[in-house]
C-alpha atoms as a PDB file:
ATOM      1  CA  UNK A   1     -25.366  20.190  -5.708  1.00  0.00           C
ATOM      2  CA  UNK A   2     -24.061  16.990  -7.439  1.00  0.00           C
ATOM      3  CA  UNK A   3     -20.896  17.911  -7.626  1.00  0.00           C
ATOM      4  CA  UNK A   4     -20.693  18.490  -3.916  1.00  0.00           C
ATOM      5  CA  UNK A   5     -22.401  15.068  -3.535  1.00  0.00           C
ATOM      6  CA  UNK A   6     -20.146  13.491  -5.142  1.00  0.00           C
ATOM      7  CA  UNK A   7     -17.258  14.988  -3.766  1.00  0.00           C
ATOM      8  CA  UNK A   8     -18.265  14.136  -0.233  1.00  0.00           C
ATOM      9  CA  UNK A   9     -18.358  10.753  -1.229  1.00  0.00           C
ATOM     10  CA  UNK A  10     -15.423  10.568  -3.375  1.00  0.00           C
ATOM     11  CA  UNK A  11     -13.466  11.881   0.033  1.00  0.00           C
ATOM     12  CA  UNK A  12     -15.634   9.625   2.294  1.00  0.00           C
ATOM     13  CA  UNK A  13     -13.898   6.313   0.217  1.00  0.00           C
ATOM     14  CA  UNK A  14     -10.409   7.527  -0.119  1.00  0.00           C
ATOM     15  CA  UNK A  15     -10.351   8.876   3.942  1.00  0.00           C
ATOM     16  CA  UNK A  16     -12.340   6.572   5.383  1.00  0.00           C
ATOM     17  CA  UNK A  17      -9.386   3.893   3.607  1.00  0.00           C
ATOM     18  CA  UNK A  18     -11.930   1.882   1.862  1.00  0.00           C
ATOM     19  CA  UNK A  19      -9.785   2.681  -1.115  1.00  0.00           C
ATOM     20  CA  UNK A  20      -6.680   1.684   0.377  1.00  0.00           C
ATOM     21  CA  UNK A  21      -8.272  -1.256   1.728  1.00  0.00           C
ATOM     22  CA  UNK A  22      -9.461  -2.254  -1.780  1.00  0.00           C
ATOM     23  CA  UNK A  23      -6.384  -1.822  -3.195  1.00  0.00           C
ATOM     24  CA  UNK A  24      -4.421  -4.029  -0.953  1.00  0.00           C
ATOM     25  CA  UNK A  25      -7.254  -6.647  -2.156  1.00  0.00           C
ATOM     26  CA  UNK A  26      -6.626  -6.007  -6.177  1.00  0.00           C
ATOM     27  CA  UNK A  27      -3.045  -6.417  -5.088  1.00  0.00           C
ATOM     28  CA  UNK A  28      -2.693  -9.630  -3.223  1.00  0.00           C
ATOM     29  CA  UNK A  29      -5.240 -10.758  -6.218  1.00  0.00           C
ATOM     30  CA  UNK A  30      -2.843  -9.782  -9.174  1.00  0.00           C
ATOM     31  CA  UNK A  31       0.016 -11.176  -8.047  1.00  0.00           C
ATOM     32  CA  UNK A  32      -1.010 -15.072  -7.962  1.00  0.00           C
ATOM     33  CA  UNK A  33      -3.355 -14.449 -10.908  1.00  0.00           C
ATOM     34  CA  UNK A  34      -0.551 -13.133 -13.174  1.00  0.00           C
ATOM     35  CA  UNK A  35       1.030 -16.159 -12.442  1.00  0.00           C
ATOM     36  CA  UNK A  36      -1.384 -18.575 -13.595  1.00  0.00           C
ATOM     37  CA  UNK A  37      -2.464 -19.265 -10.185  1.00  0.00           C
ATOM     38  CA  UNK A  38      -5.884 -18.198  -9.972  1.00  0.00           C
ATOM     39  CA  UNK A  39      -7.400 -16.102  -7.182  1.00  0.00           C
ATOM     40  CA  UNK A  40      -6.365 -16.376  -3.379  1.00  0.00           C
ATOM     41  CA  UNK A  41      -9.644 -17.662  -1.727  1.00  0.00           C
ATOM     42  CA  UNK A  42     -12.575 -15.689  -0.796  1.00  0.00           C
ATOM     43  CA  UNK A  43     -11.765 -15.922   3.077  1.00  0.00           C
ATOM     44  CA  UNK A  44      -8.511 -14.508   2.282  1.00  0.00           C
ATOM     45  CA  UNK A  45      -9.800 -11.443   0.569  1.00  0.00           C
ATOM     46  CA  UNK A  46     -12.010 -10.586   3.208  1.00  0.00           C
ATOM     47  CA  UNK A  47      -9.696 -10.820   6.140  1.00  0.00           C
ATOM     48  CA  UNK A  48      -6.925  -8.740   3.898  1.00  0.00           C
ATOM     49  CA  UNK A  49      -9.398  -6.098   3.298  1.00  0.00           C
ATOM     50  CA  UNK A  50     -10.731  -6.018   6.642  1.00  0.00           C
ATOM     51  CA  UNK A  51      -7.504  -6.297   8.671  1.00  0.00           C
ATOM     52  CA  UNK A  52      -6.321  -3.485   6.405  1.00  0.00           C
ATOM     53  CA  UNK A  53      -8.999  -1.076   7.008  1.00  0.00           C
ATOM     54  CA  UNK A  54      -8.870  -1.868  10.528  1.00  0.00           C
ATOM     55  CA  UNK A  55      -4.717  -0.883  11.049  1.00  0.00           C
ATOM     56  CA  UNK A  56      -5.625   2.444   8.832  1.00  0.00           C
ATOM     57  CA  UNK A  57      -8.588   3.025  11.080  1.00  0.00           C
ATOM     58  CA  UNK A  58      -6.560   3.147  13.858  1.00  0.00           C
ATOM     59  CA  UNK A  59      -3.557   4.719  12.853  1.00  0.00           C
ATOM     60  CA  UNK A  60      -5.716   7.165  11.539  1.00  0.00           C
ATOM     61  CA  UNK A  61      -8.032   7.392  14.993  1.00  0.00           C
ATOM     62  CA  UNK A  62      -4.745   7.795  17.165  1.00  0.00           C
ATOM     63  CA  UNK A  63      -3.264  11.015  14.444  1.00  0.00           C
ATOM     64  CA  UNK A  64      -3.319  13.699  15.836  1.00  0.00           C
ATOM     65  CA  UNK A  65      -5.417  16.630  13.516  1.00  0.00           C
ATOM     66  CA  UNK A  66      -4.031  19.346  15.448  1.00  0.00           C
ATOM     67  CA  UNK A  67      -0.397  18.611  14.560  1.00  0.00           C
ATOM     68  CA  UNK A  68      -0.192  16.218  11.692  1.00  0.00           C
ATOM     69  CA  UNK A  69      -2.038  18.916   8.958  1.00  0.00           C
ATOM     70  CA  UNK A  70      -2.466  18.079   5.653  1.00  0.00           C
ATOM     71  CA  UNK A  71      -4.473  19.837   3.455  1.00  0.00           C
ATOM     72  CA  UNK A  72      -7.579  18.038   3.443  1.00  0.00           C
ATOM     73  CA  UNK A  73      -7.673  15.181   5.372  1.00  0.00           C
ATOM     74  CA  UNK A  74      -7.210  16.717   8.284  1.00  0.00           C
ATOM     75  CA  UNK A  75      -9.920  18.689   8.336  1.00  0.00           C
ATOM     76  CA  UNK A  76     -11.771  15.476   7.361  1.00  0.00           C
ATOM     77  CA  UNK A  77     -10.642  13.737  10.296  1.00  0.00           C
ATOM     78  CA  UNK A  78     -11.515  16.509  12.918  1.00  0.00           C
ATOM     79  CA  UNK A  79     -15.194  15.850  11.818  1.00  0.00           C
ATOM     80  CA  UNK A  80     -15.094  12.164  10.960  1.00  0.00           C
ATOM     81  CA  UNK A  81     -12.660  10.746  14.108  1.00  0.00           C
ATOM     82  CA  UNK A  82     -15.862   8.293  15.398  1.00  0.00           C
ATOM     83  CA  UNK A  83     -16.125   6.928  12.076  1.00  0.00           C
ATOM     84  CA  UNK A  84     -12.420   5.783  11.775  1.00  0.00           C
ATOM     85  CA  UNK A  85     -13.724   4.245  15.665  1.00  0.00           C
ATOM     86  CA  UNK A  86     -16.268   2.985  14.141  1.00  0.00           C
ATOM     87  CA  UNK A  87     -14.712   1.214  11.326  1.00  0.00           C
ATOM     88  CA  UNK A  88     -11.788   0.002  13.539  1.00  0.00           C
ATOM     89  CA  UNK A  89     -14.399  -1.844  15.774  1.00  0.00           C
ATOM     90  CA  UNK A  90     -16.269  -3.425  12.336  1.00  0.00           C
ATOM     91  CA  UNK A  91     -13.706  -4.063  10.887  1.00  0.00           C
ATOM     92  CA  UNK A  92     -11.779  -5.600  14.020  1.00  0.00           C
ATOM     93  CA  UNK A  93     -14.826  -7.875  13.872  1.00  0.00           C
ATOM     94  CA  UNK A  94     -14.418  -8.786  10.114  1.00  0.00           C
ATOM     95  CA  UNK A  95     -10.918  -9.443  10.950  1.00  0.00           C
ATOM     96  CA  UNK A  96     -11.317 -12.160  13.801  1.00  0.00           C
ATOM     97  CA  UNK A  97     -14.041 -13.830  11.636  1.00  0.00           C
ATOM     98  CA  UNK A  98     -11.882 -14.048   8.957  1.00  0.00           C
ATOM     99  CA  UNK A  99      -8.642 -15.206  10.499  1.00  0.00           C
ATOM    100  CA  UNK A 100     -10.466 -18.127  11.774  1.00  0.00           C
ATOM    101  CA  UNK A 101     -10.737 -19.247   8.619  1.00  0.00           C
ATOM    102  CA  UNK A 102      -7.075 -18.740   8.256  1.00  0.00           C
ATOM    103  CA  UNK A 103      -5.760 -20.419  11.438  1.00  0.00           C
ATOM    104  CA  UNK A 104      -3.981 -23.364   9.058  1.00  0.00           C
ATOM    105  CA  UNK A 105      -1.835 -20.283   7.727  1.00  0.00           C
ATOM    106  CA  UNK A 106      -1.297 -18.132  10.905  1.00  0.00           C
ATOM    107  CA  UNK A 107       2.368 -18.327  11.104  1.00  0.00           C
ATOM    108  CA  UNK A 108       2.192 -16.783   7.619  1.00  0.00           C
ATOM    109  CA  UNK A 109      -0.138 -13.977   8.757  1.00  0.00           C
ATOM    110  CA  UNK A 110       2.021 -13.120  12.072  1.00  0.00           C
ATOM    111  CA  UNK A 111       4.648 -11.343  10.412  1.00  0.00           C
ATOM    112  CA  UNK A 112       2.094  -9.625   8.638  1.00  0.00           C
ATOM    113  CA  UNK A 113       0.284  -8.470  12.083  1.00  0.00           C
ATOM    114  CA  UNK A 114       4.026  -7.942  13.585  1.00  0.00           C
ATOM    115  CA  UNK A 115       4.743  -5.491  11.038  1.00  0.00           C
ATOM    116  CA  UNK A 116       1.805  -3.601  11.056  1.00  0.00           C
ATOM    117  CA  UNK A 117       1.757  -3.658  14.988  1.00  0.00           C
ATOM    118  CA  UNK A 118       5.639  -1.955  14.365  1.00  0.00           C
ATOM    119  CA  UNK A 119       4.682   0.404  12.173  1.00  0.00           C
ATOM    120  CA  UNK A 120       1.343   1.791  14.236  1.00  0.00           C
ATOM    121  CA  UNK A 121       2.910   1.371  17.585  1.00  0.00           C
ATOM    122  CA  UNK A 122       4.390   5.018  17.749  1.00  0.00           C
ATOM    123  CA  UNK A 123       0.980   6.385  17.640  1.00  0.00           C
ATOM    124  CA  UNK A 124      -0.230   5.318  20.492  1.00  0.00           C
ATOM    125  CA  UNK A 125       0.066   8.062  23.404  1.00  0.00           C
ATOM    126  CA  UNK A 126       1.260   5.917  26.198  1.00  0.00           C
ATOM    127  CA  UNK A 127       4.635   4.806  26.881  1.00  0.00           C
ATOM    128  CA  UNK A 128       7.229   2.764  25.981  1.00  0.00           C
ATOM    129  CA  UNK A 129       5.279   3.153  22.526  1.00  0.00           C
ATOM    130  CA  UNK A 130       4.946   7.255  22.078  1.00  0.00           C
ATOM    131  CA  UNK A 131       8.771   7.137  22.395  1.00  0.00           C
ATOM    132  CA  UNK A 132       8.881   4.918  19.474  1.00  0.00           C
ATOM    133  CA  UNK A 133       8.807   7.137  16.682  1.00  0.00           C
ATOM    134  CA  UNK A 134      12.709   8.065  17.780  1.00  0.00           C
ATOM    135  CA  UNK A 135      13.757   5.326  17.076  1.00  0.00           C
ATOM    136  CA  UNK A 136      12.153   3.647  14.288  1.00  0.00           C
ATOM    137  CA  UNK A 137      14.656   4.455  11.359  1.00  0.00           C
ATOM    138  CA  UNK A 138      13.371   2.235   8.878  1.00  0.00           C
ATOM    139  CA  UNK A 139      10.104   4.063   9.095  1.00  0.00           C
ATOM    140  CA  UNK A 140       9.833   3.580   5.203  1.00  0.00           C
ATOM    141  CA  UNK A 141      11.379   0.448   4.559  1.00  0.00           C
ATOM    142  CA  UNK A 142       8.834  -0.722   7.289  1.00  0.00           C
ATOM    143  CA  UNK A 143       5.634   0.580   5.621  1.00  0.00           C
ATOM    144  CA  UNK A 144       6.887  -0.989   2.096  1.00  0.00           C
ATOM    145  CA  UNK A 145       8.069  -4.602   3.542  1.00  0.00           C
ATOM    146  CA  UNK A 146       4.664  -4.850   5.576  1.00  0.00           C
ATOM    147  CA  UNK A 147       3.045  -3.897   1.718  1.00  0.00           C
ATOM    148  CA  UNK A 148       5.004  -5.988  -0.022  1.00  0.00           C
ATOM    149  CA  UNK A 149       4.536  -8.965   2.021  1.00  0.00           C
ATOM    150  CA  UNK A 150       0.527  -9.038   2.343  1.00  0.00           C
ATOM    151  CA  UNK A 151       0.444  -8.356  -1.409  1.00  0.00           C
ATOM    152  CA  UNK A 152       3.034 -10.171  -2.946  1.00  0.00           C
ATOM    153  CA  UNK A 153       4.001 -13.140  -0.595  1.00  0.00           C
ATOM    154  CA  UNK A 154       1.740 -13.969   1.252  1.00  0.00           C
ATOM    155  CA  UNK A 155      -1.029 -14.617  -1.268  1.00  0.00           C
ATOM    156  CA  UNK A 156       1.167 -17.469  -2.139  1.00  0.00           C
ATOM    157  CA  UNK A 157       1.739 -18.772   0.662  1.00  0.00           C
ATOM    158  CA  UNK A 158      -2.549 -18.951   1.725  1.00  0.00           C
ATOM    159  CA  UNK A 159      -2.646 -20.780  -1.755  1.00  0.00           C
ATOM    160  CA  UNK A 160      -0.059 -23.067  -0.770  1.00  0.00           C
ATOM    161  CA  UNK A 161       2.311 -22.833  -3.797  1.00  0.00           C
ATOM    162  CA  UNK A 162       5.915 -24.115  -3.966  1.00  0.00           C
ATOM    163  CA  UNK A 163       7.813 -21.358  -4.487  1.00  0.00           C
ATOM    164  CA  UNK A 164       9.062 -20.540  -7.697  1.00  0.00           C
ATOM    165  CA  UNK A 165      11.855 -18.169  -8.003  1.00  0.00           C
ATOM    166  CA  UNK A 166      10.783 -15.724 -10.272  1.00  0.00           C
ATOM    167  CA  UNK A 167       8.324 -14.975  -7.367  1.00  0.00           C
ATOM    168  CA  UNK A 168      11.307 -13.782  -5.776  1.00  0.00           C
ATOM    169  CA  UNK A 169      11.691 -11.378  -8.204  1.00  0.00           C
ATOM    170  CA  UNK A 170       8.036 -10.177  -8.016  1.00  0.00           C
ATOM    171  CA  UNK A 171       8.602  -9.626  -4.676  1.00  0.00           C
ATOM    172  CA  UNK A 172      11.300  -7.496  -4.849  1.00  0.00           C
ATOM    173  CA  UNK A 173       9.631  -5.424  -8.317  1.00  0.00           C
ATOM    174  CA  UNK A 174       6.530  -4.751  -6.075  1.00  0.00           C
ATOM    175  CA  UNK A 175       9.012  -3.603  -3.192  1.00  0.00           C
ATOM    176  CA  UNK A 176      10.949  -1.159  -5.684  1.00  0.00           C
ATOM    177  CA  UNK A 177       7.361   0.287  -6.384  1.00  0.00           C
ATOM    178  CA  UNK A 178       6.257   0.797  -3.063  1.00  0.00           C
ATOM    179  CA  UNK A 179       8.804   1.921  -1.411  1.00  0.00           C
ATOM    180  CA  UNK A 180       9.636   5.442  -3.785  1.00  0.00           C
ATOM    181  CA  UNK A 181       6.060   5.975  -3.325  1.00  0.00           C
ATOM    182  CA  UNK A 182       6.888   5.566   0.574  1.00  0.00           C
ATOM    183  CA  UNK A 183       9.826   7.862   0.143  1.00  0.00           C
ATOM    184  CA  UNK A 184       7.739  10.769  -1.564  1.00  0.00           C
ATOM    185  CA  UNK A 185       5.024  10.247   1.785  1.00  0.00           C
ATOM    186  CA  UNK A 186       8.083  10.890   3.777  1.00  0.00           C
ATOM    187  CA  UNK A 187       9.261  13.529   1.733  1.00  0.00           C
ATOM    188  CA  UNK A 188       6.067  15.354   2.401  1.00  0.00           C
ATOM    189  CA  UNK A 189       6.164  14.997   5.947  1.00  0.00           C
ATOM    190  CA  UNK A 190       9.650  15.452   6.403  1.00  0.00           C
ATOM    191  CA  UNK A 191       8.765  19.122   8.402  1.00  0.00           C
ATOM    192  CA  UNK A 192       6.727  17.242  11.128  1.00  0.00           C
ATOM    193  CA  UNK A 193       9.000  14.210  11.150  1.00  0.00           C
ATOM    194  CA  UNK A 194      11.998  16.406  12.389  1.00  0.00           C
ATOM    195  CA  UNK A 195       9.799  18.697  14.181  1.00  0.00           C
ATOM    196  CA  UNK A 196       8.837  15.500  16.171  1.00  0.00           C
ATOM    197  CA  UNK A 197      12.429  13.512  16.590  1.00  0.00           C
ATOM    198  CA  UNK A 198      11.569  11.097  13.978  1.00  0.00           C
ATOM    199  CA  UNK A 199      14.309   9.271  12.265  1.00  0.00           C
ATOM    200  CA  UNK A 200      13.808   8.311   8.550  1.00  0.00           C
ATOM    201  CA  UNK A 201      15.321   8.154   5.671  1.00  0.00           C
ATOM    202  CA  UNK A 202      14.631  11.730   4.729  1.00  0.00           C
ATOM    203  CA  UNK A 203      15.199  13.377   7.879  1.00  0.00           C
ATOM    204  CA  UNK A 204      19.281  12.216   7.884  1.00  0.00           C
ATOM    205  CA  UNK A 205      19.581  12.234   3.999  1.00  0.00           C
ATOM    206  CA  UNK A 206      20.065  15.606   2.210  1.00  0.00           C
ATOM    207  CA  UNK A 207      17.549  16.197  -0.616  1.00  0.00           C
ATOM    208  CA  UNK A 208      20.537  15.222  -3.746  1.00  0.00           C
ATOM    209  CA  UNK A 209      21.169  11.863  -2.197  1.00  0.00           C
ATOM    210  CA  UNK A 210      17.436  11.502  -1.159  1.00  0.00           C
ATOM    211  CA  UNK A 211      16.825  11.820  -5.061  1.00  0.00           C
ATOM    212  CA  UNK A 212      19.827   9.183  -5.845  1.00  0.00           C
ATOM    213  CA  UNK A 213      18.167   6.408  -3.804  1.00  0.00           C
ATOM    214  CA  UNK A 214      14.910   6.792  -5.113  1.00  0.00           C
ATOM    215  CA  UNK A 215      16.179   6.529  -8.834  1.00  0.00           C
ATOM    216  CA  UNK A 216      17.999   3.929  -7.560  1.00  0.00           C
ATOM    217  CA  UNK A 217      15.237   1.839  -6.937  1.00  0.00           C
ATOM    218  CA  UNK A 218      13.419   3.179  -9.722  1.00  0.00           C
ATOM    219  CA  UNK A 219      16.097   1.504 -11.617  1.00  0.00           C
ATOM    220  CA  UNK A 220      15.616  -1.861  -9.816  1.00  0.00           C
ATOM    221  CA  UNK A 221      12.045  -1.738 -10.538  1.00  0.00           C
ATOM    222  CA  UNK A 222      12.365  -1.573 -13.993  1.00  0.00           C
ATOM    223  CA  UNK A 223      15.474  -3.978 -14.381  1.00  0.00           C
ATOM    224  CA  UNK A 224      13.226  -6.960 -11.987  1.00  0.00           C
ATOM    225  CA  UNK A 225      10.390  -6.312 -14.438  1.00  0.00           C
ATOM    226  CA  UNK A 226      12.054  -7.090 -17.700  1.00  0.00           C
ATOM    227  CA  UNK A 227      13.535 -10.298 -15.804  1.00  0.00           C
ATOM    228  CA  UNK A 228      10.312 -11.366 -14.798  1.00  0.00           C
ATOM    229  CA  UNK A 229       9.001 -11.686 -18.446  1.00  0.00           C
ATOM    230  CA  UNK A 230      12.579 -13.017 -19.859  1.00  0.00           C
ATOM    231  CA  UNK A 231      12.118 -16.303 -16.751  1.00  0.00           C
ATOM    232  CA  UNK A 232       7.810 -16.367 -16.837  1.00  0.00           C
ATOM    233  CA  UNK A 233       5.363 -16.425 -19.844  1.00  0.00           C
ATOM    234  CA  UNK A 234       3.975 -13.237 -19.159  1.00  0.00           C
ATOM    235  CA  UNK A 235       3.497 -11.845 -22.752  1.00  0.00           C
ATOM    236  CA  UNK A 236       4.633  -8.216 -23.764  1.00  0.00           C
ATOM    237  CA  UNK A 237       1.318  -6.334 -22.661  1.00  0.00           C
ATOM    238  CA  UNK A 238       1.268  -8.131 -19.185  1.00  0.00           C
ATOM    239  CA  UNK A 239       5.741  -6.730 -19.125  1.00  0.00           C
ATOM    240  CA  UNK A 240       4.674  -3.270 -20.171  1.00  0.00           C
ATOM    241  CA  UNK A 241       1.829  -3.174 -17.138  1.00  0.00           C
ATOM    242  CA  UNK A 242       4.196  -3.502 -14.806  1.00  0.00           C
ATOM    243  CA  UNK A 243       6.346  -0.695 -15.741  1.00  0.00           C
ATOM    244  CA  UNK A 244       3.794   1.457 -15.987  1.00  0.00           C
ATOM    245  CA  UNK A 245       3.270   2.452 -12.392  1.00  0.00           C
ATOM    246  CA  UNK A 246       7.111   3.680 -11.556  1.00  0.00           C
ATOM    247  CA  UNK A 247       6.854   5.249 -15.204  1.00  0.00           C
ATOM    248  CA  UNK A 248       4.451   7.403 -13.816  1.00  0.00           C
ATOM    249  CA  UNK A 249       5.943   7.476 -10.166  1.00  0.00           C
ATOM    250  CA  UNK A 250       9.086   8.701 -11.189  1.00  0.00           C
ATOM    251  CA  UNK A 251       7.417  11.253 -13.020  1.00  0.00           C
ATOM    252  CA  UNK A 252       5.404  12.645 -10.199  1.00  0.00           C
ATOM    253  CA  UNK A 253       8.772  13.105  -8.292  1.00  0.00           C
ATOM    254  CA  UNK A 254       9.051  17.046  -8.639  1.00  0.00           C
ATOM    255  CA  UNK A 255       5.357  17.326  -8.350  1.00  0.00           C
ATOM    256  CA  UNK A 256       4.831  15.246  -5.089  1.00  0.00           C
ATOM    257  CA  UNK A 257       7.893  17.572  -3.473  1.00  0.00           C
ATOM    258  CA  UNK A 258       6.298  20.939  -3.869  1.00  0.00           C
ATOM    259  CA  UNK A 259       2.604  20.079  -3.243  1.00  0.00           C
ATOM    260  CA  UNK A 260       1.179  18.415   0.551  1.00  0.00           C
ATOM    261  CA  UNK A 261      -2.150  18.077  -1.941  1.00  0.00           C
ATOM    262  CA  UNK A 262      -4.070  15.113  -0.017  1.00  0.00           C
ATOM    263  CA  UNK A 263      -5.465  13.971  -3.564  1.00  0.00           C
ATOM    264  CA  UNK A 264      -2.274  13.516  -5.055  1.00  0.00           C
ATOM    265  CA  UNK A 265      -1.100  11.104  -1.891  1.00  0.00           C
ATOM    266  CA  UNK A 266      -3.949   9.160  -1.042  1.00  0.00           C
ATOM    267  CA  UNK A 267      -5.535   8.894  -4.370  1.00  0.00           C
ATOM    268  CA  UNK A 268      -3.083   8.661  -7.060  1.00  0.00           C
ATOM    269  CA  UNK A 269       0.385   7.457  -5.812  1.00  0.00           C
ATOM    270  CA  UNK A 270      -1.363   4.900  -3.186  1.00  0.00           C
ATOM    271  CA  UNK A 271      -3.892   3.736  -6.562  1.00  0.00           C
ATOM    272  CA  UNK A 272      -0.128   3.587  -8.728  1.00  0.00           C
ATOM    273  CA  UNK A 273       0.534   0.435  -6.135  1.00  0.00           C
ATOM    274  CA  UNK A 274      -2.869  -1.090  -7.468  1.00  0.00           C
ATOM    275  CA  UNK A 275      -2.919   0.368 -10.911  1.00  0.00           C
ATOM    276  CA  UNK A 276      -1.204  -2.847 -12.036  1.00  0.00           C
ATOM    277  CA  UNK A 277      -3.558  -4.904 -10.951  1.00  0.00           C
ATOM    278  CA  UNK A 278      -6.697  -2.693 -12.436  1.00  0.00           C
ATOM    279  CA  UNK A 279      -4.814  -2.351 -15.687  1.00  0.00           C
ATOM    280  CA  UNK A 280      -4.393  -6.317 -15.872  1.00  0.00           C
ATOM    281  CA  UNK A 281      -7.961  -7.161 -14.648  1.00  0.00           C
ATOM    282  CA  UNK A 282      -9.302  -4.510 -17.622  1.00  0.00           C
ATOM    283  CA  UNK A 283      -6.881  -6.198 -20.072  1.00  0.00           C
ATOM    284  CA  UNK A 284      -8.432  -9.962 -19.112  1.00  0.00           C
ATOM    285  CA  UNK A 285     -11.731  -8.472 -19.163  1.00  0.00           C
ATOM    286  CA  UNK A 286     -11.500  -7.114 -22.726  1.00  0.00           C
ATOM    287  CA  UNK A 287     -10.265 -10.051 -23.795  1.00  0.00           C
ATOM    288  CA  UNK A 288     -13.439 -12.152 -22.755  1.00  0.00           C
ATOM    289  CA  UNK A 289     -15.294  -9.737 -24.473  1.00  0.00           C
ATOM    290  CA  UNK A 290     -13.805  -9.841 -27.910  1.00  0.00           C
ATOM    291  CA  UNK A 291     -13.831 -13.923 -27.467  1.00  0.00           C
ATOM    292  CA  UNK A 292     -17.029 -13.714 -27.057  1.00  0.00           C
ATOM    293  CA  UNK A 293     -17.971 -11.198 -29.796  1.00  0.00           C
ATOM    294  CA  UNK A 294     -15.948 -13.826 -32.258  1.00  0.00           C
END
């Protein structure tokens, strides 16, 4: 009985995109703290967690169950749909109260909305934007610019910092991260995505030169992160923490192709964009605690 308790809710925060919302959060959090910059404030959090739960409420609301099938959260969804409403319209709420707080920084935050508008625009069943989906071949870079922006940009921008370059190089690490773990999403709906007339990187790539681009940027990852600790102070632990997440990326690659297991997508590879973050935040916190214990 607990076990099925605790499953329920265990699906209810990664479907619902609580997780995903908290992640973005942990994200945008880590990347001025690493730099000695502190937190982004308060305000900020709150409108980046709500603003994300409301696009994946709606993007999720406007899926269709009976076409885009996964293997279990779709048949979450079918029951669920009002709740994703019902977070959208919360959330939406959050949102507004939030960005008025941010007004100073709104021509920061409109690429951020402009993006996200992009990418969830093909959902909706209406023309011109249902006819959308043809023709939106960046599908992927799309998804991991919009990502990489609220998480690893903007943050310093809402904290008003001159920008440094090796941000420039965080920016692009964090965009070599997200965007394999875009390409395996794609390469698990690749079926539906030609099925449907949707242009992506994976539908007009063969599966050997699919492979070759995301090593490719596997490669990038790893080269921007030992940069960023030769030109910052981050010390070897801090260096090693951001590998870690397209360590274990790259290794899920033949895994992730042969299995549409919902768990796997929403749970582990979108927590490897956070894990960073969580592994940091752990590190900081065991610190303090063997301070204090001297």
């Amino acid at each position: 009985m607990q076990a099925s308790y605790n499953r329920k809710f265990f699906d209810f925060i990664i479907f619902s995109n609580i997780f995903i919302a908290l992640c973005a959060v942990a994200m945008a959090g880590y990347s001025t703290h690493l730099f000695s910059l502190g937190f982004p404030p308060a305000h900020f959090a709150g409108f980046l967690f709500f603003s994300t739960l409301a696009s994946y409420s709606i993007h999720w609301y406007l899926t269709d169950e009976t076409t885009e099938i996964t293997a279990s959260r779709t048949p979450w969804l079918s029951k669920n749909k009002w709740l994703h409403a019902t977070f959208f319209v919360i959330s939406s709420f959050g949102c507004a109260f939030f960005l008025l707080k941010e007004l100073g920084y709104i021509k920061w935050i409109l690429p951020a909305i402009f993006l996200t508008l992009l990418y969830t625009a093909p959902k909706f069943p209406f023309q011109p934007f249902s006819t959308l989906k043809k023709f939106i071949l960046g599908k992927t870079i799309l998804l991991a610019l919009m990502w990489t922006y609220v998480t690893s940009a903007l943050p310093f921008f809402i904290m008003e910092r001159s920008w440094n370059p090796v941000y420039n190089l965080f920016f692009i690490n964090r965009f070599t991260l997200i965007f394999p773990i875009c390409i395996l999403f794609d390469l698990r709906d690749k079926d539906y995505d030609k099925l449907t007339g949707v242009k992506s990187l994976v539908t007009l790539l063969p599966p050997p030169k699919i492979k070759i681009v995301f090593n490719l940027f596997v490669a990038l990852n790893v080269i921007t992160a030992f940069f960023i600790g030769y030109f910052s102070d981050l010390d070897l632990v801090d260096n090693f923490i951001l590998l870690i997440p397209i360590i274990l990326t790259f290794s899920l690659y033949n895994k992730a192709i042969k299995t549409k297991n919902d768990y796997l997508f929403y749970f582990i590879l979108d927590g490897l964009m956070a894990l960073s973050p969580i592994l940091y935040f752990v590190k900081l916190t065991l610190a303090v605690q063997y301070l204090r214990g001297i």
